[in-house]
Protein backbone atom coordinates (compact mmCIF):
# COMPACT_ATOMS: atom_id res chain seq x y z
CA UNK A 1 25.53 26.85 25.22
CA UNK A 2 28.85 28.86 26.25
CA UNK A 3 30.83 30.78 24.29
CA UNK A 4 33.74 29.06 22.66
CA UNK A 5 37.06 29.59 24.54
CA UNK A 6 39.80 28.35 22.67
CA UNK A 7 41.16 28.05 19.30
CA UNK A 8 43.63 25.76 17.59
CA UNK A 9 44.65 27.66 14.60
CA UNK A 10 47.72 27.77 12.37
CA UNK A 11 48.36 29.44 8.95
CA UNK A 12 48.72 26.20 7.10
CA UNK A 13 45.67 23.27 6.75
CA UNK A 14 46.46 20.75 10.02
CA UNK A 15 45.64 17.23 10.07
CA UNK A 16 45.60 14.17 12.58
CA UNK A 17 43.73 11.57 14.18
CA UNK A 18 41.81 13.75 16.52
CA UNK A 19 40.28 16.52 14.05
CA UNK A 20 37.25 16.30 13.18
CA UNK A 21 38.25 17.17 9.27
CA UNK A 22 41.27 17.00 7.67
CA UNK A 23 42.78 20.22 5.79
CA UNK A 24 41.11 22.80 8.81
CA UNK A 25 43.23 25.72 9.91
CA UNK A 26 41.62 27.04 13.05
CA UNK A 27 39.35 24.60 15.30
CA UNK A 28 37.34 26.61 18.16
CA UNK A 29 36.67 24.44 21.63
CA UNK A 30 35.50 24.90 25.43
CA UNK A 31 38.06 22.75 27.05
CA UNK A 32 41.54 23.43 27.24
CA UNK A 33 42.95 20.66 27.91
CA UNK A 34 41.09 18.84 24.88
CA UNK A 35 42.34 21.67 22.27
CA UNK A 36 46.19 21.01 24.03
CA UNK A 37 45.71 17.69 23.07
CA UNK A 38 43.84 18.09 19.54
CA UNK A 39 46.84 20.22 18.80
CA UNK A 40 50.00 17.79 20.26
CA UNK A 41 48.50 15.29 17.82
CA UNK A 42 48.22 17.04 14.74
CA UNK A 43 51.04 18.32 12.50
CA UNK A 44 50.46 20.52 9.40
CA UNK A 45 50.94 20.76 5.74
CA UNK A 46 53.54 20.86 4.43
CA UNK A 47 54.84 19.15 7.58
CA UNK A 48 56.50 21.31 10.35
CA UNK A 49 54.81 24.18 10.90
CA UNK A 50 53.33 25.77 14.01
CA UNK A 51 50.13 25.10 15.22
CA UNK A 52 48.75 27.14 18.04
CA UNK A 53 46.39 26.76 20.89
CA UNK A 54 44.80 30.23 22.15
CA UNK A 55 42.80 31.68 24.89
CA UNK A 56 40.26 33.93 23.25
CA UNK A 57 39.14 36.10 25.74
CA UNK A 58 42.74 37.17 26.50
CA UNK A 59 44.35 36.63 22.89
CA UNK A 60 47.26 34.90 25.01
CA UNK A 61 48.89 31.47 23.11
CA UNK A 62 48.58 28.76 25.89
CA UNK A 63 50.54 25.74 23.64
CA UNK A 64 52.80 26.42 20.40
CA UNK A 65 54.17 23.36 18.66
CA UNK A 66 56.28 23.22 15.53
CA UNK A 67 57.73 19.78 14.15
CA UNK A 68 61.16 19.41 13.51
CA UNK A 69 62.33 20.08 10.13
CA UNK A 70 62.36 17.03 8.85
CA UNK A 71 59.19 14.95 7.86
CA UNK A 72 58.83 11.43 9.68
CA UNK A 73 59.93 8.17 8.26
CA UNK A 74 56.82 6.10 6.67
CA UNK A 75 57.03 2.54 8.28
CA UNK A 76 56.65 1.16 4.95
């Protein structure tokens, strides 16, 4: 098996529908694309804060997402 490639990390625990485990803070893949989308899906907590998606080899940050500052309403 190859070496992972990419990492979704972010100094706070990350959760969505796409993570394997909720509460992770870094998540290493092979596919880019994949750990783009992992990342564009999650959101952290406490909500809003960045969550990254980097090329290990080169150290470089392909995606950065942070949420705006204000938690989404509950459909309640």
């Amino acid at each position: 098996m190859s070496a992972l490639k990419y990492q979704i990390e972010s100094s706070h625990p990350m959760v969505g529908p796409l993570l394997p485990e909720a509460g992770l803070t870094s998540l290493q893949l092979n596919d880019h694309a994949l750990a783009i989308v992992i990342a564009a899906k999650s959101v952290t907590v406490p909500y809003g804060k960045e969550i990254r998606v980097v090329h290990l080899a080169s150290g470089e940050v392909i995606f950065r997402k942070t949420a705006a500052t204000v938690a989404p309403i509950s459909e309640e």
